[in-house]
C-alpha atoms as a PDB file:
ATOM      1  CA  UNK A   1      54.877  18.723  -0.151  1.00  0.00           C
ATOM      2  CA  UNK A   2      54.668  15.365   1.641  1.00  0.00           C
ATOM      3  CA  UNK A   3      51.414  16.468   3.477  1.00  0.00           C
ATOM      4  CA  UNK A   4      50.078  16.916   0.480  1.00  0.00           C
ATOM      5  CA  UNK A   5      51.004  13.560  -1.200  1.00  0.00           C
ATOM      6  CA  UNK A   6      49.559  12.084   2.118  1.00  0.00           C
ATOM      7  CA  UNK A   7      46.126  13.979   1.708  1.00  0.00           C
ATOM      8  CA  UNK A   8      46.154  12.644  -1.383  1.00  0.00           C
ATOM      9  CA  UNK A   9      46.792   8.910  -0.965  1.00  0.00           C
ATOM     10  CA  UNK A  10      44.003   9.261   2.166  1.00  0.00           C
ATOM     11  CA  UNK A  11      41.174  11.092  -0.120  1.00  0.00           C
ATOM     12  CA  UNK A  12      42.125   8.731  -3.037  1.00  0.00           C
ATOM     13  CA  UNK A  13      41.509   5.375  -0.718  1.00  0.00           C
ATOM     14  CA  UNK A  14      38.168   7.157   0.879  1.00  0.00           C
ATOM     15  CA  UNK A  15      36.737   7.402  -3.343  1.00  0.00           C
ATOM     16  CA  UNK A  16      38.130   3.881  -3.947  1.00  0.00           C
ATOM     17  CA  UNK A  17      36.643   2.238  -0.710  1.00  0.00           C
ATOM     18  CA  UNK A  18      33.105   3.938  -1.182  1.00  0.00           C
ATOM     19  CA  UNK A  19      33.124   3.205  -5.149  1.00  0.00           C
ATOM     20  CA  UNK A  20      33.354  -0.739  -3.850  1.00  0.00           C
ATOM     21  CA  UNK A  21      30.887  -0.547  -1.358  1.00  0.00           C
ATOM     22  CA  UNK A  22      28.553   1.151  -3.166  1.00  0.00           C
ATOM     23  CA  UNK A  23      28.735  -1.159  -5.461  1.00  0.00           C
ATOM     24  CA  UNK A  24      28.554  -3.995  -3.504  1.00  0.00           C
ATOM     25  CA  UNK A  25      25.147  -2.559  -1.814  1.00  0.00           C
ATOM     26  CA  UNK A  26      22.009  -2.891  -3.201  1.00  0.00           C
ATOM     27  CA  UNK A  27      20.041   0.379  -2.699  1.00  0.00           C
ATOM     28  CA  UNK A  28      16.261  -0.383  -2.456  1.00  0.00           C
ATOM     29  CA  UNK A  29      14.387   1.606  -5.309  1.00  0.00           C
ATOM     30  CA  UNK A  30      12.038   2.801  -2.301  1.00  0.00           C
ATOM     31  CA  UNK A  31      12.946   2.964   1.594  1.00  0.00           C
ATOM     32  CA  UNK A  32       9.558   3.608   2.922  1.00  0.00           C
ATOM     33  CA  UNK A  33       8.909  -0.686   1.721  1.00  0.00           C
ATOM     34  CA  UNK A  34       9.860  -3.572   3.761  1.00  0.00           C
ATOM     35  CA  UNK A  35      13.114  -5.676   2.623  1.00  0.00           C
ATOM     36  CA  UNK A  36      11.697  -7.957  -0.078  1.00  0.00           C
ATOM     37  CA  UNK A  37      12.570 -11.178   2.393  1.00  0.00           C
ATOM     38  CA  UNK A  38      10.152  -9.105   4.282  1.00  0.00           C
ATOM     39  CA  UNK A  39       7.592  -8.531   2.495  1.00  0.00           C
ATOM     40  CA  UNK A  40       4.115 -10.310   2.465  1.00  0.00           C
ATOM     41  CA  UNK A  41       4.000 -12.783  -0.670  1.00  0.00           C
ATOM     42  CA  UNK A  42       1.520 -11.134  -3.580  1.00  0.00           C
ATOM     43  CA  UNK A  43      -1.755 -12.877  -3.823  1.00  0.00           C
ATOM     44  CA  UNK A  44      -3.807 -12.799  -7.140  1.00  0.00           C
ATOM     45  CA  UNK A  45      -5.900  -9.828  -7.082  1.00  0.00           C
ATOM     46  CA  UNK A  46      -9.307 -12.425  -7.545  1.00  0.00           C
ATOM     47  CA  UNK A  47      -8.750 -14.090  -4.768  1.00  0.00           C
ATOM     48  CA  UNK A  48      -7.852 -11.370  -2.503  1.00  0.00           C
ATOM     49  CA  UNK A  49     -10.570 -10.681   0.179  1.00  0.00           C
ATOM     50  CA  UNK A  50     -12.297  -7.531   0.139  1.00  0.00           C
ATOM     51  CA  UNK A  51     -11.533  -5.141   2.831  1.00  0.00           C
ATOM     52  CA  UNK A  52     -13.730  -2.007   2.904  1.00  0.00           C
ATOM     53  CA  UNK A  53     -11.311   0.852   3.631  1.00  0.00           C
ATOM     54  CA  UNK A  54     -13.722   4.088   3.049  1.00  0.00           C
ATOM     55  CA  UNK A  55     -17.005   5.217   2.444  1.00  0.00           C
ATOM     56  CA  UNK A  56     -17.830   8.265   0.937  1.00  0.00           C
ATOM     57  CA  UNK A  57     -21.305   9.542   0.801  1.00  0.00           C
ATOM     58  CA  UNK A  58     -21.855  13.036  -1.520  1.00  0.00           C
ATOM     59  CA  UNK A  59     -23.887  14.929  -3.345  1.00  0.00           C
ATOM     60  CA  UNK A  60     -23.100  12.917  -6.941  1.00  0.00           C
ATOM     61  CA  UNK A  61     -23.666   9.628  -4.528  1.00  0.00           C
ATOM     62  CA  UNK A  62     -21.828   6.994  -2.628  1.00  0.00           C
ATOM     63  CA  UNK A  63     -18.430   5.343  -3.031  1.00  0.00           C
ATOM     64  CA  UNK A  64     -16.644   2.460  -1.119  1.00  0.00           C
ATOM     65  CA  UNK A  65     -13.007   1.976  -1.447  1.00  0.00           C
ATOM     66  CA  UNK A  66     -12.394  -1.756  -1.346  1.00  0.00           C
ATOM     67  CA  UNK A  67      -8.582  -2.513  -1.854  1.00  0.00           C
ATOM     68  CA  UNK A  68      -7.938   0.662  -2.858  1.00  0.00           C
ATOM     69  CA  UNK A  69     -10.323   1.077  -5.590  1.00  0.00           C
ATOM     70  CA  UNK A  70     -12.878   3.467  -5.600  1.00  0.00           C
ATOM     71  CA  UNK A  71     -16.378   2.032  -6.776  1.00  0.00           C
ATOM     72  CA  UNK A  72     -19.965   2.892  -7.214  1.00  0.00           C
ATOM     73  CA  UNK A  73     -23.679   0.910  -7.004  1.00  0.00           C
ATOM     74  CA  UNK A  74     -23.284  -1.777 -10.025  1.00  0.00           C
ATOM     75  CA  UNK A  75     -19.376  -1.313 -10.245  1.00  0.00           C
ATOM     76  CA  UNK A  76     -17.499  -4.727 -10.409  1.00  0.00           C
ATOM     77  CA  UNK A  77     -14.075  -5.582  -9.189  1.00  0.00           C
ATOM     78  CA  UNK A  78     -12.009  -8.286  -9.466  1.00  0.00           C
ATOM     79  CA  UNK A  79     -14.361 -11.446  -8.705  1.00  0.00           C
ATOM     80  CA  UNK A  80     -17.494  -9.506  -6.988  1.00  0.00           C
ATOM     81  CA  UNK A  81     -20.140  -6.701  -7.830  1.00  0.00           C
ATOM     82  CA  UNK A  82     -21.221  -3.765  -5.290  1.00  0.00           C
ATOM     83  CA  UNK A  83     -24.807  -3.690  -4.815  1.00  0.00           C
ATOM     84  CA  UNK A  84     -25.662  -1.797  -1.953  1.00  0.00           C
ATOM     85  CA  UNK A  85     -23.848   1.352   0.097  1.00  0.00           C
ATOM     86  CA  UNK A  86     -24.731   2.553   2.860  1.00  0.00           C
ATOM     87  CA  UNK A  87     -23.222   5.084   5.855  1.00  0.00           C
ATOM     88  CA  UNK A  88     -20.975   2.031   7.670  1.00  0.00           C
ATOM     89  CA  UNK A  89     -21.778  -1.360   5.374  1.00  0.00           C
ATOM     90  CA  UNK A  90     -21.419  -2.436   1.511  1.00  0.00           C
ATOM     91  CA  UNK A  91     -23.286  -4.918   0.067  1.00  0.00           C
ATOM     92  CA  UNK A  92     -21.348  -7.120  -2.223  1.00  0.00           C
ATOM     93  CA  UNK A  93     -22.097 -10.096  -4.771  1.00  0.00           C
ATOM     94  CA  UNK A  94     -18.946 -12.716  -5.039  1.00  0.00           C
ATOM     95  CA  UNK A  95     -19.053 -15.831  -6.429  1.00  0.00           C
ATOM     96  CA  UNK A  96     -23.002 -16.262  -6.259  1.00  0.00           C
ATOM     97  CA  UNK A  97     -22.883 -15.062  -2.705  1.00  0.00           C
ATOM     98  CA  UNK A  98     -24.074 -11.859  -0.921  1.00  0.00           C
ATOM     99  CA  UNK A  99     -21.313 -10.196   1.606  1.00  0.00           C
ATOM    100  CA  UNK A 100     -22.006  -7.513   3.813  1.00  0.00           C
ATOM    101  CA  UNK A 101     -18.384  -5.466   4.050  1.00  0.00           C
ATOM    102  CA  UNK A 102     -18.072  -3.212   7.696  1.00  0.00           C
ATOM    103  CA  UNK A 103     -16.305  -0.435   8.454  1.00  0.00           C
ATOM    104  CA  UNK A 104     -13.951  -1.052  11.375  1.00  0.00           C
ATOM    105  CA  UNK A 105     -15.247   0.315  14.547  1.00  0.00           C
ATOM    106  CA  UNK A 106     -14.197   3.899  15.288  1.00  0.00           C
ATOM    107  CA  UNK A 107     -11.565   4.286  17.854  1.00  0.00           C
ATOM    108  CA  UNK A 108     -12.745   7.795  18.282  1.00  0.00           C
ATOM    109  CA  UNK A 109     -16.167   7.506  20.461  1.00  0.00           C
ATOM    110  CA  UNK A 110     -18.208  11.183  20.376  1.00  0.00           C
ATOM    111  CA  UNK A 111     -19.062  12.525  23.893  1.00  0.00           C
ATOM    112  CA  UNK A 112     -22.350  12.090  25.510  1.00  0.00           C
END
């Protein structure tokens, strides 16, 4: 019987001692993002550069992601316009002024 009371007392402290750190812990609501002391400060979505991420030419015609939304010829996003895609480059209008937006350079070079 006293093993028992032991067991007891042991499994009863293990419950208590992770009930108070558990709730002394503050679990992230998702672990894939940096700690928020981390994390980049948020800029205001007008005044955020564009960065050309993707082109996609197809049959129903061309698309540029610019960051992270998809867009077509005459589409506008937060303070520009597209005007222009083409296979590497977008043309842009922001703030009165054309932009050409590149592709980074493949890393990936085809053979000879």
């Amino acid at each position: 019987m006293r093993g028992g009371s032991v067991f007891r007392f042991l499994l009863a402290s293990v419950l208590l001692y992770g009930a108070m750190a558990q709730a002394s812990i503050e679990i992230p609501l998702d672990p894939t993002q940096p700690p928020a002391s981390l994390a980049p400060a948020r800029t205001d979505e007008k005044t955020q550069t564009p960065v050309l991420q993707a082109i996609l030419l197809g049959a129903q015609g061309s698309r540029a992601v610019i960051n992270g939304q998809t867009l077509r010829v005459g589409d506008e996003y937060a303070d520009g316009r597209v005007l222009a895609i083409y296979p590497q480059t977008v043309l842009i209008e922001r703030k009165g002024k054309r932009e050409l937006l590149r592709l980074a350079k493949s890393v990936i070079q085809p053979s000879r």
